[in-house]
C-alpha atoms as a PDB file:
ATOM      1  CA  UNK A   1     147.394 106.985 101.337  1.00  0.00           C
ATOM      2  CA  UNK A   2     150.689 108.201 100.292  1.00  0.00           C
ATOM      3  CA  UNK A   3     151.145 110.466  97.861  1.00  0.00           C
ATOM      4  CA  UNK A   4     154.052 111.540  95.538  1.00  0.00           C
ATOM      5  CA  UNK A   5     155.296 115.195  94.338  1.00  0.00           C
ATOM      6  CA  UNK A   6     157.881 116.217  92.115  1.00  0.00           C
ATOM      7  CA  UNK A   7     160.065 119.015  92.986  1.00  0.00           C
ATOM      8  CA  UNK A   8     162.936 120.546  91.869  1.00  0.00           C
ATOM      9  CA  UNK A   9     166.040 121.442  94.226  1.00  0.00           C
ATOM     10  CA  UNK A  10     169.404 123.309  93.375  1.00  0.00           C
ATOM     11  CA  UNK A  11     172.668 121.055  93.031  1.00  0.00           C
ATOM     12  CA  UNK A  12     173.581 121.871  96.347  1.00  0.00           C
ATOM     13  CA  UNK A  13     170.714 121.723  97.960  1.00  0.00           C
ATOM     14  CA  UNK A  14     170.422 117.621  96.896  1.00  0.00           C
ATOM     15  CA  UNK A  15     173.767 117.190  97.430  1.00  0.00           C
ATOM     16  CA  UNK A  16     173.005 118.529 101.199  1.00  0.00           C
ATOM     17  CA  UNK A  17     170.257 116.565 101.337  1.00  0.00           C
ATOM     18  CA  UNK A  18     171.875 113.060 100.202  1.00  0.00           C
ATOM     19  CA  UNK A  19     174.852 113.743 102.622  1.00  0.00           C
ATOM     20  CA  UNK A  20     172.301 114.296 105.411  1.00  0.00           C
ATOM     21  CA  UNK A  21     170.489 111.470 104.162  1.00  0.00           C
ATOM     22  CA  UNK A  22     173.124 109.382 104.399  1.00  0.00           C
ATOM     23  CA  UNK A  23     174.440 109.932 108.012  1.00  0.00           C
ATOM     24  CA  UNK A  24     170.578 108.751 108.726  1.00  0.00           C
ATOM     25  CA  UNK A  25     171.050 105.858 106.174  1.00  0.00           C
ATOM     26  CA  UNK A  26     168.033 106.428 104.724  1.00  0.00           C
ATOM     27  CA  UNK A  27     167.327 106.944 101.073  1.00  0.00           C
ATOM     28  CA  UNK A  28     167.740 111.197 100.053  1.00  0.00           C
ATOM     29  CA  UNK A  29     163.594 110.792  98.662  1.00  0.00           C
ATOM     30  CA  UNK A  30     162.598 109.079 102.449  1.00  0.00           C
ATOM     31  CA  UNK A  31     164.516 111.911 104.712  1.00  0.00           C
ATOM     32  CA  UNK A  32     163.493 114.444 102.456  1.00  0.00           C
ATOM     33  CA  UNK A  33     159.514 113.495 102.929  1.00  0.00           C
ATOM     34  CA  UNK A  34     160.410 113.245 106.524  1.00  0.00           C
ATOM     35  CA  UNK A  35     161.746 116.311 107.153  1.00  0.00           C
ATOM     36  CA  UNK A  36     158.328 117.985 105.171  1.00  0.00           C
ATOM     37  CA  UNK A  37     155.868 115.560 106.822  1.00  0.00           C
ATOM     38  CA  UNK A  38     158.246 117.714 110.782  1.00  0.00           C
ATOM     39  CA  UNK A  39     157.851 120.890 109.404  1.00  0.00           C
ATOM     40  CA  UNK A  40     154.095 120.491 108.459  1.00  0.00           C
ATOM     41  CA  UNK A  41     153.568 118.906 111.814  1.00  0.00           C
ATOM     42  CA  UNK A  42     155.129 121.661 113.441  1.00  0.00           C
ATOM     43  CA  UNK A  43     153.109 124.617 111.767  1.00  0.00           C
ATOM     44  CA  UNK A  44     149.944 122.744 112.661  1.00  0.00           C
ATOM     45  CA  UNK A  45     150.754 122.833 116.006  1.00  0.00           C
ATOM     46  CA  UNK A  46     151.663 126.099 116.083  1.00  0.00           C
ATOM     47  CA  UNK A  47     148.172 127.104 114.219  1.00  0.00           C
ATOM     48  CA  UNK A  48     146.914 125.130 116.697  1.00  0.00           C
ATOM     49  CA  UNK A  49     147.885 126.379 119.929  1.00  0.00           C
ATOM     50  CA  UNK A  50     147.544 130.472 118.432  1.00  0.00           C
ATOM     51  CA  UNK A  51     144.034 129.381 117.704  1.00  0.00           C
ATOM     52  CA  UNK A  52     143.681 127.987 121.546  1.00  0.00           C
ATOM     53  CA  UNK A  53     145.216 131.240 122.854  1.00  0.00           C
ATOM     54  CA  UNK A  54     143.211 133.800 120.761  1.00  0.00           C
ATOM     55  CA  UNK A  55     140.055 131.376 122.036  1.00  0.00           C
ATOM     56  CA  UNK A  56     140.554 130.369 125.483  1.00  0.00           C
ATOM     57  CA  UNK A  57     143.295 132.781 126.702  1.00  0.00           C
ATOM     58  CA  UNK A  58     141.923 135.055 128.600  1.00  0.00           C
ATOM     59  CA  UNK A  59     139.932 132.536 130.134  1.00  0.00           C
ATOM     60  CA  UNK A  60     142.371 130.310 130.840  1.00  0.00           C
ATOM     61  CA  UNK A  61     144.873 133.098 132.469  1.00  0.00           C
ATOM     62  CA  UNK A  62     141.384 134.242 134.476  1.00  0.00           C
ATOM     63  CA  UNK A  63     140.884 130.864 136.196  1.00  0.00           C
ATOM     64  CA  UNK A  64     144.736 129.891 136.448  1.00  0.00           C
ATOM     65  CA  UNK A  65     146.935 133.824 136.765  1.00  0.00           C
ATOM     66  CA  UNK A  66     149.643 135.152 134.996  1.00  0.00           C
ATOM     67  CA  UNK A  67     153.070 133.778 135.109  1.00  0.00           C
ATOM     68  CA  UNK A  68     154.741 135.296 138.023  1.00  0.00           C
ATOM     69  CA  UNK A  69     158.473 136.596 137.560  1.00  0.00           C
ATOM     70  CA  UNK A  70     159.585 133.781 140.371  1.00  0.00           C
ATOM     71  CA  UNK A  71     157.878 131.071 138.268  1.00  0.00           C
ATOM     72  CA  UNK A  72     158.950 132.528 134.818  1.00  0.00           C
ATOM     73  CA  UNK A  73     162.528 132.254 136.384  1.00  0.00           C
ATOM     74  CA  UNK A  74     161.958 129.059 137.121  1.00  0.00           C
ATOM     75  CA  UNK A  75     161.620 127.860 133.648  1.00  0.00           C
END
């Protein structure tokens, strides 16, 4: 179910956001919900994966090793 806030945005911050908007020719409201609906996907995933490393880290670096400097180069 979607849901709708109000929020309130300095002059140039819509303006910003309608020119943005715009080169995506999509309405200002639709990028704008986009861009929140990215940013809270991407803090999940980050809460996600420190909550996998503080769990499963040391295990996981037990059965696989540490990063070597030759394969750390390598990426």
């Amino acid at each position: 179910m979607a849901r709708e806030i109000r929020i309130e945005i300095s002059d140039e911050a819509y303006e910003a956001l309608e020119r943005v908007a715009a080169e995506k020719h999509v309405p200002a409201e639709d990028y704008a919900g986009r861009v929140l609906d990215a940013d809270l996907m991407r803090s999940r995933f980050l809460e996600g994966a420190r909550s996998f490393v503080t769990e499963y880290g040391q295990a996981f670096a037990e059965r696989f090793g540490r990063p070597t400097k030759h394969s750390a180069d390598a990426a």
